[in-house]
C-alpha atoms as a PDB file:
ATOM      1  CA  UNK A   1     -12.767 -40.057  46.066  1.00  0.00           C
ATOM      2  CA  UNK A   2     -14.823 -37.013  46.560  1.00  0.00           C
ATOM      3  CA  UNK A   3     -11.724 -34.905  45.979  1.00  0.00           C
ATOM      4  CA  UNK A   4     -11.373 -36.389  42.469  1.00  0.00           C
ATOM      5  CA  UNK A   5     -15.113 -36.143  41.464  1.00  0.00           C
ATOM      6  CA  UNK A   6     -14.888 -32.274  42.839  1.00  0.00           C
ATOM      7  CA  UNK A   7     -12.059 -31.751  40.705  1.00  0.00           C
ATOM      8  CA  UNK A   8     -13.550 -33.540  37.726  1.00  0.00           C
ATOM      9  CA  UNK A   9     -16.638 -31.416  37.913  1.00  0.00           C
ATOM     10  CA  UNK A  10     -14.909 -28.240  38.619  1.00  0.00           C
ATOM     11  CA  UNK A  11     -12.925 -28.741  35.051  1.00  0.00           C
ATOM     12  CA  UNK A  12     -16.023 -30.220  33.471  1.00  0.00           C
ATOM     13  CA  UNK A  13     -17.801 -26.965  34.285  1.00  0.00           C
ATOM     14  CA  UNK A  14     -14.808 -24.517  33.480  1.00  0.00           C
ATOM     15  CA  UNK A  15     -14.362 -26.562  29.736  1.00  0.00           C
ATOM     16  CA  UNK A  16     -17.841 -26.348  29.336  1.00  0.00           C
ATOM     17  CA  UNK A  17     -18.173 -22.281  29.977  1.00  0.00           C
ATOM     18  CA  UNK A  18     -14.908 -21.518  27.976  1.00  0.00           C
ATOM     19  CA  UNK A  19     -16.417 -23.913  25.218  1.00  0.00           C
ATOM     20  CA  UNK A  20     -19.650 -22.994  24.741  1.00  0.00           C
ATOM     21  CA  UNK A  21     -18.650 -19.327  24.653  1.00  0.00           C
ATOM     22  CA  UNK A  22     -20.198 -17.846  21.630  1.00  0.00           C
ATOM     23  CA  UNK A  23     -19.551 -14.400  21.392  1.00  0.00           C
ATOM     24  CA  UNK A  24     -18.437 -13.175  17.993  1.00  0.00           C
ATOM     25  CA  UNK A  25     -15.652 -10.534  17.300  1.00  0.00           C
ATOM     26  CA  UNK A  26     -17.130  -7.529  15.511  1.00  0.00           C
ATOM     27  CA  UNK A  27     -14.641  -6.067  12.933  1.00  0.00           C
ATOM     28  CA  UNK A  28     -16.291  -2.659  11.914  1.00  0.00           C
ATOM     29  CA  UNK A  29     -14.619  -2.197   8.535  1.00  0.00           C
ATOM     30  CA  UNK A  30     -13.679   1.860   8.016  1.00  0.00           C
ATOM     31  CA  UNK A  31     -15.256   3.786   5.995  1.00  0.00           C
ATOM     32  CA  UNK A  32     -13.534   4.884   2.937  1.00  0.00           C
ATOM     33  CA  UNK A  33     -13.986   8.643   1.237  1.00  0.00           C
ATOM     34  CA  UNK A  34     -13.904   9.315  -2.228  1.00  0.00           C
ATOM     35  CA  UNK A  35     -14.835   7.975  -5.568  1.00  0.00           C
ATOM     36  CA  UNK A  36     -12.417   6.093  -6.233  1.00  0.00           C
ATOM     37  CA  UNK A  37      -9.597   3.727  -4.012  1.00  0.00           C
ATOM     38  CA  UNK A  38      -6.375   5.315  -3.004  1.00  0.00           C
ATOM     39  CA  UNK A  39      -4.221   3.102  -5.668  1.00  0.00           C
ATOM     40  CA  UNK A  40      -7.001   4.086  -8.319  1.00  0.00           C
ATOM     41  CA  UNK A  41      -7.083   7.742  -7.700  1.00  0.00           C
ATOM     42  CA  UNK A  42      -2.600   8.245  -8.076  1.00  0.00           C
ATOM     43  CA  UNK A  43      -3.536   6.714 -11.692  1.00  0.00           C
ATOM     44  CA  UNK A  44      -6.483   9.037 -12.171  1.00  0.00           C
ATOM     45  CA  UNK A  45      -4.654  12.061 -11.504  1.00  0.00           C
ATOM     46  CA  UNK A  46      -2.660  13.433 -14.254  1.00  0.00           C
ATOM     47  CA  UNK A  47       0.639  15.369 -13.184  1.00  0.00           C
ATOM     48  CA  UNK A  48      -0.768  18.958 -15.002  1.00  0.00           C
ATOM     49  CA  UNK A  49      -4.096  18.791 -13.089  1.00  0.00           C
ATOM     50  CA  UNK A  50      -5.280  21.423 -11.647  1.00  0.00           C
ATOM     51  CA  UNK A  51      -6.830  21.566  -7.826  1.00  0.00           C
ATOM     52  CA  UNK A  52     -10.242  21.091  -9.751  1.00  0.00           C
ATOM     53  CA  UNK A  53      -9.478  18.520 -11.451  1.00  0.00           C
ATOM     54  CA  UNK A  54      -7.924  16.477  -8.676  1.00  0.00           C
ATOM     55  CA  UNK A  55     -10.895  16.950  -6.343  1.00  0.00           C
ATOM     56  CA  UNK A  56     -13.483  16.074  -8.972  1.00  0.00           C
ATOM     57  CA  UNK A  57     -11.257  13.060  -9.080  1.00  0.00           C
ATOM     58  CA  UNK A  58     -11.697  12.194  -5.464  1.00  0.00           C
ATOM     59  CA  UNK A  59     -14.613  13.351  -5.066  1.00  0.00           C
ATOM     60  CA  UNK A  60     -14.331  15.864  -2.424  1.00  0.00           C
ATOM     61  CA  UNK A  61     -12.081  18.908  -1.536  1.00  0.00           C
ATOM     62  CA  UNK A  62      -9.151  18.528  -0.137  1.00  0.00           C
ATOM     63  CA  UNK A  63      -7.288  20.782   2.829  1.00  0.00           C
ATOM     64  CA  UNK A  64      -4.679  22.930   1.984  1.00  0.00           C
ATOM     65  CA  UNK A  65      -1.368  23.847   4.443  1.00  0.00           C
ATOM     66  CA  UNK A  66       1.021  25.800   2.904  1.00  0.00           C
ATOM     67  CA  UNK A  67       1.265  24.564  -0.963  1.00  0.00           C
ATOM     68  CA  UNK A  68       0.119  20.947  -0.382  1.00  0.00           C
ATOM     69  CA  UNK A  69      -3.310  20.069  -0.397  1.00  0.00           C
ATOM     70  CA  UNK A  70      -4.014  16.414   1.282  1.00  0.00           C
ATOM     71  CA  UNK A  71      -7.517  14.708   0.915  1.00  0.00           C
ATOM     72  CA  UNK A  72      -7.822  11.758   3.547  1.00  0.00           C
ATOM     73  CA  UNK A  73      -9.451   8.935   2.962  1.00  0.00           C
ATOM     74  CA  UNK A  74      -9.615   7.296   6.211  1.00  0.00           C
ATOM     75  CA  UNK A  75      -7.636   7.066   9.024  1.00  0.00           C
ATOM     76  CA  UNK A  76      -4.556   5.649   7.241  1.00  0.00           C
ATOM     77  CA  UNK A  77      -4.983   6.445   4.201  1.00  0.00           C
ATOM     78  CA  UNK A  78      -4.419   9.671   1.970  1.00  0.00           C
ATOM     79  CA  UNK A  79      -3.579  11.638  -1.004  1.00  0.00           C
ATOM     80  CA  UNK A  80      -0.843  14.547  -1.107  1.00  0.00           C
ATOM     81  CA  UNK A  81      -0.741  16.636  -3.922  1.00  0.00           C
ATOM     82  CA  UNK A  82       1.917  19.134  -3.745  1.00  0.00           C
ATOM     83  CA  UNK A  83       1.419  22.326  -6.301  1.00  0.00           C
ATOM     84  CA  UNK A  84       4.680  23.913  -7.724  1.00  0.00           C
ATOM     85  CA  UNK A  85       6.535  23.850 -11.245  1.00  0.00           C
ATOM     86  CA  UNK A  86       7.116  20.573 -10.344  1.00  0.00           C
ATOM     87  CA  UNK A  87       3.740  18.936  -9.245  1.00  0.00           C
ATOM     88  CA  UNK A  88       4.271  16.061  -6.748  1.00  0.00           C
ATOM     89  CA  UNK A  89       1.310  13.282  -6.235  1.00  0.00           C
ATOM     90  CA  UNK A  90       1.505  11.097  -3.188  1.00  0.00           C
ATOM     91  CA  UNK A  91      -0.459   8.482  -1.744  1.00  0.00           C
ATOM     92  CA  UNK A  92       0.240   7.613   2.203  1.00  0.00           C
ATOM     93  CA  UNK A  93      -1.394   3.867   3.074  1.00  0.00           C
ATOM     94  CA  UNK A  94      -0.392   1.475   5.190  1.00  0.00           C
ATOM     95  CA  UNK A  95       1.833  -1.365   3.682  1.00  0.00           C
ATOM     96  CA  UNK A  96      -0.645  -3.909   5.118  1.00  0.00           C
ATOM     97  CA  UNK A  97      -3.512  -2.175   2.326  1.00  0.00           C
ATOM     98  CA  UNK A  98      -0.884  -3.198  -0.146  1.00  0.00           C
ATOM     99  CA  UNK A  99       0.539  -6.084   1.074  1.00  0.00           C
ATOM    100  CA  UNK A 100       0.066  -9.127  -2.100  1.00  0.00           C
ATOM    101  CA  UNK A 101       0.556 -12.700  -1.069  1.00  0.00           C
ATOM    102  CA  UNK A 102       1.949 -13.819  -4.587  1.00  0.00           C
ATOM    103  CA  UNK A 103       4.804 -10.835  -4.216  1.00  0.00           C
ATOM    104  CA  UNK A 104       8.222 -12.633  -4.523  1.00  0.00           C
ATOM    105  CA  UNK A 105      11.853 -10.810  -4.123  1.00  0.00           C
ATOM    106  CA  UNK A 106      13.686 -14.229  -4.767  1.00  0.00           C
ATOM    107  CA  UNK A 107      14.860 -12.822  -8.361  1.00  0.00           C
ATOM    108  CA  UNK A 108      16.097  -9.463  -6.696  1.00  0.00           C
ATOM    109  CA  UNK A 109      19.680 -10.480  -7.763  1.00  0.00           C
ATOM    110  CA  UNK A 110      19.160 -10.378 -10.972  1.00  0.00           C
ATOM    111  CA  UNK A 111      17.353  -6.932 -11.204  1.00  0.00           C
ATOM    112  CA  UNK A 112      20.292  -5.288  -9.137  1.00  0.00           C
ATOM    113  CA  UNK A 113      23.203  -6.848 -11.545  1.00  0.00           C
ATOM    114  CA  UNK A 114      20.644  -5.238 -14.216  1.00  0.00           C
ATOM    115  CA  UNK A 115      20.554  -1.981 -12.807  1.00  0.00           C
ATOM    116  CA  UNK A 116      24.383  -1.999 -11.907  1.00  0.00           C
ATOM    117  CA  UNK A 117      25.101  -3.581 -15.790  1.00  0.00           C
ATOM    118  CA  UNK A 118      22.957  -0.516 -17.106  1.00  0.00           C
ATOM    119  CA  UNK A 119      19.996  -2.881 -18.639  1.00  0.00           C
ATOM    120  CA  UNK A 120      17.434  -0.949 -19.684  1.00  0.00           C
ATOM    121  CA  UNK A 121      14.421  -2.144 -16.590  1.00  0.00           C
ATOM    122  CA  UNK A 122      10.894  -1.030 -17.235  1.00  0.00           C
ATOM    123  CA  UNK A 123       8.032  -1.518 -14.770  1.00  0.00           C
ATOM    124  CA  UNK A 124       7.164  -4.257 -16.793  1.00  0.00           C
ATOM    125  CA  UNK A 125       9.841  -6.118 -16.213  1.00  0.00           C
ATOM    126  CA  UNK A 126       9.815  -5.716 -12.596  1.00  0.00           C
ATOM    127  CA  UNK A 127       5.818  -6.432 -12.217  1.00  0.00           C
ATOM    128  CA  UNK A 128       7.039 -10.175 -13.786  1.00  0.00           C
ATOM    129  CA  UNK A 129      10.453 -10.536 -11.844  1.00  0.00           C
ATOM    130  CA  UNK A 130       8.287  -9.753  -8.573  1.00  0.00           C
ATOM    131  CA  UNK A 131       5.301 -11.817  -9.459  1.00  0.00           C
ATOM    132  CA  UNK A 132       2.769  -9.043  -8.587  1.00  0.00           C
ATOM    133  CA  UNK A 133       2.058  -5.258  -9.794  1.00  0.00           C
ATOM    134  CA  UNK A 134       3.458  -2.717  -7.972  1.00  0.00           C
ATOM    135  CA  UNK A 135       1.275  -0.159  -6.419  1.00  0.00           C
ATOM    136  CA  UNK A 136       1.807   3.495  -7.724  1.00  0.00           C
ATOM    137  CA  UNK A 137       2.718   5.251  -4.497  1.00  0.00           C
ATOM    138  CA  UNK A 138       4.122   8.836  -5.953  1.00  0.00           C
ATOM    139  CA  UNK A 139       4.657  10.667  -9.269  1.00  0.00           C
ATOM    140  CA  UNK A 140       5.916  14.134 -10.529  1.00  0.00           C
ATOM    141  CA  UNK A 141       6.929  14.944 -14.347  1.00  0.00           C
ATOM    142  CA  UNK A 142      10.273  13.360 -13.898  1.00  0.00           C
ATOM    143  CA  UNK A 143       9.682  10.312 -12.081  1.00  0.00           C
ATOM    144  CA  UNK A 144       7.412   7.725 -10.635  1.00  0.00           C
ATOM    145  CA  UNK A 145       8.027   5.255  -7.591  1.00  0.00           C
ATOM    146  CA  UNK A 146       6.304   2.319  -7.435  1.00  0.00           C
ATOM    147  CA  UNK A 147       5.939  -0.253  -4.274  1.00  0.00           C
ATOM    148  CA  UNK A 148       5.209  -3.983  -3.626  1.00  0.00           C
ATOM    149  CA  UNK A 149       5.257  -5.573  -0.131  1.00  0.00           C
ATOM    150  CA  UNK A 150       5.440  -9.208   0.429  1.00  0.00           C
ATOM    151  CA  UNK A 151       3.330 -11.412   3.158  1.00  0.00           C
ATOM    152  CA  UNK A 152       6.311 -11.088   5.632  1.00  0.00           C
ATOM    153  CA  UNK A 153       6.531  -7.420   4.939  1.00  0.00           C
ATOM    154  CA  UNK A 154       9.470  -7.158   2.818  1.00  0.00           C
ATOM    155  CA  UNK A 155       9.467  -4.399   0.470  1.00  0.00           C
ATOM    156  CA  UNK A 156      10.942  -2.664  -2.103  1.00  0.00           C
ATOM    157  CA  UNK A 157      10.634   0.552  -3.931  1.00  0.00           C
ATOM    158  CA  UNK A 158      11.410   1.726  -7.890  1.00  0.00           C
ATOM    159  CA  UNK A 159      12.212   4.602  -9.211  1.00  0.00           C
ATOM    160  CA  UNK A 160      10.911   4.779 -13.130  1.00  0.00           C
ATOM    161  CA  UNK A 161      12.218   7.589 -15.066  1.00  0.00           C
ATOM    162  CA  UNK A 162       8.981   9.222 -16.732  1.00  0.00           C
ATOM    163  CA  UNK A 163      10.597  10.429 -19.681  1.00  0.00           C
ATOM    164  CA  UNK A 164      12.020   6.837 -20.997  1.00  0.00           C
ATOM    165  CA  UNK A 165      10.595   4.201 -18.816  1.00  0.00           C
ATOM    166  CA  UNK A 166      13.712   2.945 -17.637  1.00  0.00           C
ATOM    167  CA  UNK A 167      14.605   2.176 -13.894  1.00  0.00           C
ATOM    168  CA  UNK A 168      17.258   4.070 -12.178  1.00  0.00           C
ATOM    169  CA  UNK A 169      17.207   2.736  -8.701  1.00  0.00           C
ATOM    170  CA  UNK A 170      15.473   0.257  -6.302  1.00  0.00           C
ATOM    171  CA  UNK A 171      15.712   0.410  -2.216  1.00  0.00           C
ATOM    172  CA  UNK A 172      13.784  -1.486   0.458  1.00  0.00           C
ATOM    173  CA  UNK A 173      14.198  -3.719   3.028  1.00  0.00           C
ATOM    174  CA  UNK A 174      14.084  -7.480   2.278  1.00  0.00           C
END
């Protein structure tokens, strides 16, 4: 009998230290550079802009190594802009920053027989067939390539012709 009432007390007390704990997690949310948000700034930065230009933009200058310049943001986030006769903007994030719940690849099918069929796609078309709006992840004067990223991490990217609109060519993993 007294081994049972022992016992009892001994998990009474454990249940009532694990249960009663009430420490809190502290999630220290990073701090984020610039005046504007990564997917903000790719659309705020025109493809002629000058160095300038793009760090007025930001809102702060941005390192240089060799003829890229790259302005970070935070720790997994930044900008690339690459100056040549061809200008390349990039923006490096996380998928999880871009990740959309509502982001749906269940109509892929019919965007690939499009694309193989020669149907004129625009990103448009694609922001409906994939339920969300894809994130602007890089541009130069010939292209664009957007991204969207579902909740189980699924993702695709498009390549949009900047001259007529049209999409040439998808890839991802879904």
């Amino acid at each position: 009998m007294k081994k049972v009432v022992s016992v009892f007390l001994f998990l009474s007390i454990v249940l009532l230290l694990t249960g009663c704990s009430n420490t809190k997690k502290e999630t220290k949310k990073e701090e984020v550079k610039g005046k504007c948000k990564i997917t903000e700034c790719i659309n705020l930065i025109g493809i002629k802009d000058e160095l300038e230009k793009v760090n007025e933009v930001i809102g702060f200058e941005g390192t240089k190594k060799d003829n890229t310049y790259t302005w970070k943001l935070s720790s997994n986030q930044k900008i690339e802009v690459v100056f040549n006769n061809t200008n390349t903007i990039k923006i490096k994030v996380l998928d999880e920053t871009i990740k959309k719940n509502k982001t749906s690849f269940k109509k892929y099918d019919s965007i690939e027989k499009k694309l193989k069929d020669g149907e004129k796609i625009t990103i448009d078309d694609l922001n409906k067939t994939f339920k969300t709006k894809g994130v602007l992840i890089e541009k130069t004067s010939t292209e664009e390539i957007y991204k969207w990223v579902d909740k189980e991490d699924s993702y695709l990217e498009a390549y949009i012709n900047a001259t007529n609109g049209k999409c040439y060519r998808i890839k991802g993993l879904i």
